[in-house]
Protein backbone atom coordinates (compact mmCIF):
# COMPACT_ATOMS: atom_id res chain seq x y z
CA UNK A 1 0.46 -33.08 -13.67
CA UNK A 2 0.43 -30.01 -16.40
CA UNK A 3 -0.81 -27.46 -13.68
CA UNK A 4 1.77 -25.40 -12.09
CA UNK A 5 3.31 -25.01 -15.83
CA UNK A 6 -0.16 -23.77 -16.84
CA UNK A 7 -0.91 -21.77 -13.96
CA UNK A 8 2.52 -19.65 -13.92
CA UNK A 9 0.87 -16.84 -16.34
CA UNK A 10 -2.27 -15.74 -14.44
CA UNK A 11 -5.05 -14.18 -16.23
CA UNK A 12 -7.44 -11.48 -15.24
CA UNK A 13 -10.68 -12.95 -15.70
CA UNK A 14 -12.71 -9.80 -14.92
CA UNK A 15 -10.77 -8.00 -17.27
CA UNK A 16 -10.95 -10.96 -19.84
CA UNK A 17 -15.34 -10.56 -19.22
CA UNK A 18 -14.59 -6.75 -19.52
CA UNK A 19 -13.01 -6.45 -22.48
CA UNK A 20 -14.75 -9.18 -24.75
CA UNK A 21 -17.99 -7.28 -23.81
CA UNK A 22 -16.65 -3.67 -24.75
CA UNK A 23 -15.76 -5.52 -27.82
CA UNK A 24 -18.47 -7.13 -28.41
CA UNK A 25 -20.51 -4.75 -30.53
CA UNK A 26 -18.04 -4.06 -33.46
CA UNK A 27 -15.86 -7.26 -33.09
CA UNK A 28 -16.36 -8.69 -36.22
CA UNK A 29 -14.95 -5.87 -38.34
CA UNK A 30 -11.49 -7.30 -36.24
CA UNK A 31 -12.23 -11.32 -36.60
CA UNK A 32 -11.19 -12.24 -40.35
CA UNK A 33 -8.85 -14.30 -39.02
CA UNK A 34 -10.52 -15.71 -36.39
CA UNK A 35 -13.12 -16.80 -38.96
CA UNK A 36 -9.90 -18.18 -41.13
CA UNK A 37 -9.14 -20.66 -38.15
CA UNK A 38 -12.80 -21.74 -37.72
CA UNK A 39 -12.89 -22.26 -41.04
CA UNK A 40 -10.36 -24.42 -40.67
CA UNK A 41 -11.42 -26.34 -37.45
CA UNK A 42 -14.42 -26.94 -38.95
CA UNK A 43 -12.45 -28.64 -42.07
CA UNK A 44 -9.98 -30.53 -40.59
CA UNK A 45 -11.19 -31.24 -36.38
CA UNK A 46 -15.51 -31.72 -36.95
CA UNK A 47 -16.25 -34.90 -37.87
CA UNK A 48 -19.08 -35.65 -39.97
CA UNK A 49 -21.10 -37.90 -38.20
CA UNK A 50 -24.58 -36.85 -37.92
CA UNK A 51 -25.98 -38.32 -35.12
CA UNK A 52 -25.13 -35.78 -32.32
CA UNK A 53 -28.39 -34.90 -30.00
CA UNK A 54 -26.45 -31.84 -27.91
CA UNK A 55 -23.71 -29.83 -28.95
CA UNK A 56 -21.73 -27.60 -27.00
CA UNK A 57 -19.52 -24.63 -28.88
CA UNK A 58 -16.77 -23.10 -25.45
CA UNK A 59 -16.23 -19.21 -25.57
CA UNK A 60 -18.91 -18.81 -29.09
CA UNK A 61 -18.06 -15.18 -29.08
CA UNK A 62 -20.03 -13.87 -31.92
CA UNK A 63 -21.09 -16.50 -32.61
CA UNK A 64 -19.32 -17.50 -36.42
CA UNK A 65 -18.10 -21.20 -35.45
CA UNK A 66 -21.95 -21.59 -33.90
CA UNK A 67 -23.56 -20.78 -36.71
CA UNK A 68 -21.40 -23.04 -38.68
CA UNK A 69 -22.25 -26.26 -36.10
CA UNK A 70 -26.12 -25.37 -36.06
CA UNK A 71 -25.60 -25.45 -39.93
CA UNK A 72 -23.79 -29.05 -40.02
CA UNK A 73 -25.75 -30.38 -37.33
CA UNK A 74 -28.80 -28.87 -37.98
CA UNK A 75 -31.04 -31.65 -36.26
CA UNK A 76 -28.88 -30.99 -32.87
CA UNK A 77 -29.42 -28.86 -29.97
CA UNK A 78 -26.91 -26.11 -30.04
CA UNK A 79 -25.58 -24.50 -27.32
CA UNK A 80 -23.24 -21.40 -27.01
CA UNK A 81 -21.06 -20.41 -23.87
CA UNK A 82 -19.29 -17.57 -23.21
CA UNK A 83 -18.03 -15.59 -20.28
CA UNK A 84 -19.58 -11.88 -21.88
CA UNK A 85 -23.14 -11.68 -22.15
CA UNK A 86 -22.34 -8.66 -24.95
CA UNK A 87 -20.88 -11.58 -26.79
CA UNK A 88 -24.40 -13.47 -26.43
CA UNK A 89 -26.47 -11.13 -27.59
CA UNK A 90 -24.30 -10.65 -30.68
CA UNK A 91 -24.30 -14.63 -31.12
CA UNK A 92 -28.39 -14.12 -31.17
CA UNK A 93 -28.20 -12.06 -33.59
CA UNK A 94 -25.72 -13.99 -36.10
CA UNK A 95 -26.93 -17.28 -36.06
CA UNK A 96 -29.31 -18.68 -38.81
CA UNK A 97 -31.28 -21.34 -37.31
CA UNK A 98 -32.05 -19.60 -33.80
CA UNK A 99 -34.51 -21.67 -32.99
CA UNK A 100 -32.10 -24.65 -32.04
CA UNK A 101 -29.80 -22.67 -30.13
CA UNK A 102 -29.43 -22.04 -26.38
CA UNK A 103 -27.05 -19.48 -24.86
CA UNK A 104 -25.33 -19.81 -21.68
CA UNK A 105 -23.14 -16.90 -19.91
CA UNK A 106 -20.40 -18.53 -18.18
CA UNK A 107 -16.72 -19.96 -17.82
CA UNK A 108 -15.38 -22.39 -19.70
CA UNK A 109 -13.65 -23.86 -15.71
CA UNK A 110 -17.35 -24.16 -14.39
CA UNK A 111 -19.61 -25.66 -17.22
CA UNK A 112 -23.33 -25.50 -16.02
CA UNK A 113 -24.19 -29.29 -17.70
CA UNK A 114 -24.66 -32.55 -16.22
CA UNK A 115 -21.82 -34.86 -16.69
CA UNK A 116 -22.35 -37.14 -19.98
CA UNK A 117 -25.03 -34.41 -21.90
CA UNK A 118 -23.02 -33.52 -24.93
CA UNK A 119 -22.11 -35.43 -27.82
CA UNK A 120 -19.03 -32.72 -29.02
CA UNK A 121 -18.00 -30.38 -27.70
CA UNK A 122 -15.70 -27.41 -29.73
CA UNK A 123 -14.18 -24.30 -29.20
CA UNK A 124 -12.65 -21.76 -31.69
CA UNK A 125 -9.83 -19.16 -30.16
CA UNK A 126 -11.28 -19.51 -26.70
CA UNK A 127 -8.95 -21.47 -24.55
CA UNK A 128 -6.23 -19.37 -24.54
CA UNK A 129 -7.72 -17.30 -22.18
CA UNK A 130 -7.69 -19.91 -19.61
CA UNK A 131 -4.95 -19.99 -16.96
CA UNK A 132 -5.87 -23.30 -15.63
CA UNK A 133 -6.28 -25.68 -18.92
CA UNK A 134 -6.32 -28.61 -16.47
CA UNK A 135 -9.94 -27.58 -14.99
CA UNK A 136 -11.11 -26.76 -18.18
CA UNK A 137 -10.38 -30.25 -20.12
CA UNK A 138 -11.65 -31.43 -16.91
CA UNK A 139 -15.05 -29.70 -17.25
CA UNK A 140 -15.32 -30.64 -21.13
CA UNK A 141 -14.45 -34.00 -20.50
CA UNK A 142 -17.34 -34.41 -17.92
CA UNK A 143 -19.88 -33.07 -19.89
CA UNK A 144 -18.92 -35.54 -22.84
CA UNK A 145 -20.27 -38.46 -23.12
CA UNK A 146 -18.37 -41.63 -23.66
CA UNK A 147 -16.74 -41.53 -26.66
CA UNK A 148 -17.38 -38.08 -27.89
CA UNK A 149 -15.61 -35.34 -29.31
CA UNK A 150 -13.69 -32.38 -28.45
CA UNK A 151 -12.19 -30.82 -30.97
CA UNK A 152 -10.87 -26.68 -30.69
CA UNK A 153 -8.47 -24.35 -31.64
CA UNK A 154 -6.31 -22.14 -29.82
CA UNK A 155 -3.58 -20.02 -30.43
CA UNK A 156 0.46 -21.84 -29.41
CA UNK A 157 3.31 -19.63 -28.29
CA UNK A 158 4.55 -18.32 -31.43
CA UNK A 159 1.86 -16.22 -31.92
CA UNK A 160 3.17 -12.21 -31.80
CA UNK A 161 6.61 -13.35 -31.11
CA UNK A 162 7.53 -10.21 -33.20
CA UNK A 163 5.91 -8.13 -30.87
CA UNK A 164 7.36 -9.80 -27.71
CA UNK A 165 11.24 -9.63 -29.26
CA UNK A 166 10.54 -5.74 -29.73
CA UNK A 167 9.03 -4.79 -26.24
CA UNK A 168 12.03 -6.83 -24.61
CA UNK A 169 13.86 -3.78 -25.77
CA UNK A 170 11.51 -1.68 -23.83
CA UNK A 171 11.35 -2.95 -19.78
CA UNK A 172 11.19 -6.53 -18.36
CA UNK A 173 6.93 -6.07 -18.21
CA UNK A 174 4.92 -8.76 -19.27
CA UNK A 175 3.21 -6.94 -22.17
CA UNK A 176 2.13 -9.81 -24.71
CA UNK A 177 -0.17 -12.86 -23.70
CA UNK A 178 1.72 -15.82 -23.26
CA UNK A 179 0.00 -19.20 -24.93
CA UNK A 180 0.60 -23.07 -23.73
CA UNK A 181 2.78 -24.58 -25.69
CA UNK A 182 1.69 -28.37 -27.74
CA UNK A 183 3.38 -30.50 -25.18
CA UNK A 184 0.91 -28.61 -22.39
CA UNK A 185 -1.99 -29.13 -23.89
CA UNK A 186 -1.53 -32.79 -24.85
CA UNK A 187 -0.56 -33.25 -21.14
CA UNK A 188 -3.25 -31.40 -19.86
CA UNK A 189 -5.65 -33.40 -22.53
CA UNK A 190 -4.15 -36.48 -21.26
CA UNK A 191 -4.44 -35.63 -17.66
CA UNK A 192 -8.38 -34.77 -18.11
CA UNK A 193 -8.75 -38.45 -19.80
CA UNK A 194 -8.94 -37.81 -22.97
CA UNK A 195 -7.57 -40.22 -25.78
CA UNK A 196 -6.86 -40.46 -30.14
CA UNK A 197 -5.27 -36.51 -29.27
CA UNK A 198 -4.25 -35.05 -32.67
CA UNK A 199 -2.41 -31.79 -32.75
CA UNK A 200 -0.89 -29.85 -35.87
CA UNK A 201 -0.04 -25.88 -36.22
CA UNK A 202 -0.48 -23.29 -38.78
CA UNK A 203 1.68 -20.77 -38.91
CA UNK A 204 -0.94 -17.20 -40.20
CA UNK A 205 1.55 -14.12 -40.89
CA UNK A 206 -1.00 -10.93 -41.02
CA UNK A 207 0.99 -7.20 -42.25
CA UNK A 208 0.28 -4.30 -40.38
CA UNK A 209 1.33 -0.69 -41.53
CA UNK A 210 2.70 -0.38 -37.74
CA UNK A 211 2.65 -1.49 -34.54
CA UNK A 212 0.11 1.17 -32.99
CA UNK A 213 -2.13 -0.61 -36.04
CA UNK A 214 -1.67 -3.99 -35.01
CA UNK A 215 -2.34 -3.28 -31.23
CA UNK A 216 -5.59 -1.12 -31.85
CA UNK A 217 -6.56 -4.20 -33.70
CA UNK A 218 -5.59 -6.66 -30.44
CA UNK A 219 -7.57 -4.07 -28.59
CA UNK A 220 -10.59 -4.21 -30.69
CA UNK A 221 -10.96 -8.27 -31.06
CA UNK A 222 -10.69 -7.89 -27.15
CA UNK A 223 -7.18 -9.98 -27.44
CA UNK A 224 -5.08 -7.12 -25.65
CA UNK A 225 -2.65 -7.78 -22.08
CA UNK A 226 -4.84 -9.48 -20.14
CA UNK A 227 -2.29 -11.13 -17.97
CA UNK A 228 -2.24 -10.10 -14.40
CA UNK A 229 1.56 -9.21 -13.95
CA UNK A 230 1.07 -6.46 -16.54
CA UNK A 231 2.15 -3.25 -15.74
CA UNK A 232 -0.38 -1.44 -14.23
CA UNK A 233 1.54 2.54 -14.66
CA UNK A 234 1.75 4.45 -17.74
CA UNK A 235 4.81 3.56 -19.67
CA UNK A 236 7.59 5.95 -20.50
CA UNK A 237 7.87 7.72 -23.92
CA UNK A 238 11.31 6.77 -24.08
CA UNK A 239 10.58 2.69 -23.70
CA UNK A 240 7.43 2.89 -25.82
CA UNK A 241 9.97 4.34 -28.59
CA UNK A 242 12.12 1.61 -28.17
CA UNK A 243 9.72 -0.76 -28.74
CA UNK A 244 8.67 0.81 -31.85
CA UNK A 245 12.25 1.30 -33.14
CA UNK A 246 13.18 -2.83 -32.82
CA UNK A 247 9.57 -3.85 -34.13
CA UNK A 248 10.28 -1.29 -37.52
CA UNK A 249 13.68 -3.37 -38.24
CA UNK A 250 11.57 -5.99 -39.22
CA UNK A 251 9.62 -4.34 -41.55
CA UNK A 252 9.11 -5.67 -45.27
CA UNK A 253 7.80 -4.59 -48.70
CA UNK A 254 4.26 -6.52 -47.04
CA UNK A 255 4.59 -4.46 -43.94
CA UNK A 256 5.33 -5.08 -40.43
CA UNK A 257 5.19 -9.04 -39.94
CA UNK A 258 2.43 -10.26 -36.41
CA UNK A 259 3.01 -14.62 -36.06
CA UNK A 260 -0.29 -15.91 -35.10
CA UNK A 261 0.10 -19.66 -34.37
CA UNK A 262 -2.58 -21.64 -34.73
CA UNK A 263 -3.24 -24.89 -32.82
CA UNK A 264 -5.59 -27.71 -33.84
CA UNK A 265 -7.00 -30.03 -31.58
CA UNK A 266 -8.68 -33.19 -32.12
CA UNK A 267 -9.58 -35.64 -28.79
CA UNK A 268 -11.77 -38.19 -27.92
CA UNK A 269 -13.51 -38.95 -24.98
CA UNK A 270 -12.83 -42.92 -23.79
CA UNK A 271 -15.72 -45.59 -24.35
C-alpha cells in the first residue's frame, strides 16, 4: 500500500479551506496557469464521448475547468466540489450554462454521492492538496460507475524546486509544499482499483522579477505553506536573506526561473 509514503507530509486542511476562501474573490487575476493546465487536461485526458448523464469536476475552484465540462457535455448534469464555499460562489458566477450545474461544499476524502452515480469524474490542480491520495482515489472510484473515467491534473515534485534549493540555505523548515511523485499516484490509482492509468508531465517555467513576487503570487492563488510542520514563528532577517541571496544566483535575462510540474492523469474505472 501507497499510504504511509503519502501520508508523511501532513496538510492543514483548515488552513487549506481558509486560504482558498480568502482567495477566492480575486483568484483569477493569479490562475493563468492554472487555466494553461486545464486547458490542457481538457485536450489531452477528456474523452469525447457524449453520452455521460452526471459529471463530477473535484476541488472546481472558480470554476474555469467546470465551465469547460458543462460546455462539452452540455446535455450532462454538472456538478462542482470544493472544500471553500468562497470558491462556490465564484464558480456560480463563472459558469455559462448555470442551469445544469450543482455545487457541493466538501472534501474531495468524503464525497457526498452514492457509489456508481457519475459517469467521469475530473479534477484540475486539486489533488495536491490531499495528504491521503489513497482515500481520495478511493472515494472517486466509488462514485464511478463501471467503466468510467477519471481523468485530473495535479502538480509532481518538481514543481518550485528553485525555491526549495534556496530556502535550504535558510533553516531545515519545511517551507515549500511537497507533491507525490508519478510512481505514488499510479500506486495509489492502482490500489483504489483503477485500470488503462496513463501518466505524462509538463514541465511550465513561469519568470518572476523576485522571489517576494513569486510568493505574493503563491499567496494569492491560495497555493502558499500549507503543510503542518511549517514553522509556526517569525523567521529571522538574517535566514530570509539567505534565501533570497541563493534564489538571485539563478537569475536570467527572463528573470528568476519557478518549475511548476505538471501531471496528467488518465484512469479508468474496471467493467
Amino acid at each position: 500500500m501507497s499510504q504511509s509514503v503519502i501520508k508523511s507530509n501532513e496538510l492543514d486542511k483548515a488552513l487549506i479551506r481558509q486560504s482558498f476562501d480568502r482567495a477566492s474573490g480575486h483568484y483569477n487575476q493569479f490562475t493563468s496557469l492554472q487555466r494553461t493546465i486545464g486547458d490542457r487536461l481538457m485536450t489531452r485526458c477528456v474523452g469525447e464521448q457524449l453520452q455521460l448523464k452526471s459529471i463530477l469536476d473535484l476541488g472546481a475552484g472558480t470554476g474555469y475547468l467546470t465551465n469547460k465540462l458543462t460546455e462539452r457535455y452540455s446535455q450532462s448534469g454538472v456538478y462542482a466540489l470544493d472544500i471553500a464555499l468562497g470558491m462556490l460562489q465564484q464558480t456560480r458566477l463563472n459558469v455559462a450554462q448555470p442551469k445544469s450545474l450543482d455545487v457541493i461544499c466538501s472534501d474531495v476524502e468524503k464525497l457526498p454521492f452514492k457509489p456508481g452515480s457519475m459517469d467521469g469524474v475530473y479534477s484540475n490542480l486539486a489533488f495536491q492538496w490531499s495528504s491521503d491520495l489513497d482515500r481520495t482515489f478511493s472515494e472517486s472510484h466509488a462514485v464511478l460507475r463501471n467503466g468510467g473515467e477519471f481523468s485530473f491534473a495535479t502538480f509532481g515534485p518538481g514543481t518550485l524546486k528553485e525555491l526549495k534549493h534556496a530556502w535550504s540555505f535558510a533553516d531545515n523548515q519545511t517551507h515549500v509544499n511537497s507533491f507525490a511523485s508519478v510512481d505514488t499516484i499510479r500506486s495509489a490509482l492502482i490500489d483504489a482499483g483503477f485500470e488503462a492509468i496513463q501518466i505524462s508531465t509538463e514541465n511550465l517555467v513561469l519568470n518572476y522579477n523576485s522571489p517576494k513576487a513569486l510568493m505574493l503570487d503563491l499567496k494569492g492563488m491560495g497555493a502558499h505553506n500549507i503543510n503542518q510542520s511549517r514553522a509556526r514563528g517569525l523567521m529571522g532577517v538574517r535566514a530570509y536573506k539567505r534565501m533570497l541571496s541563493a534564489y538571485q544566483t539563478l537569475e536570467s535575462e527572463a528573470g528568476l526561473p519557478a518549475t511548476f510540474q505538471a501531471l496528467y492523469v488518465q484512469a479508468k474505472k474496471r467493467v
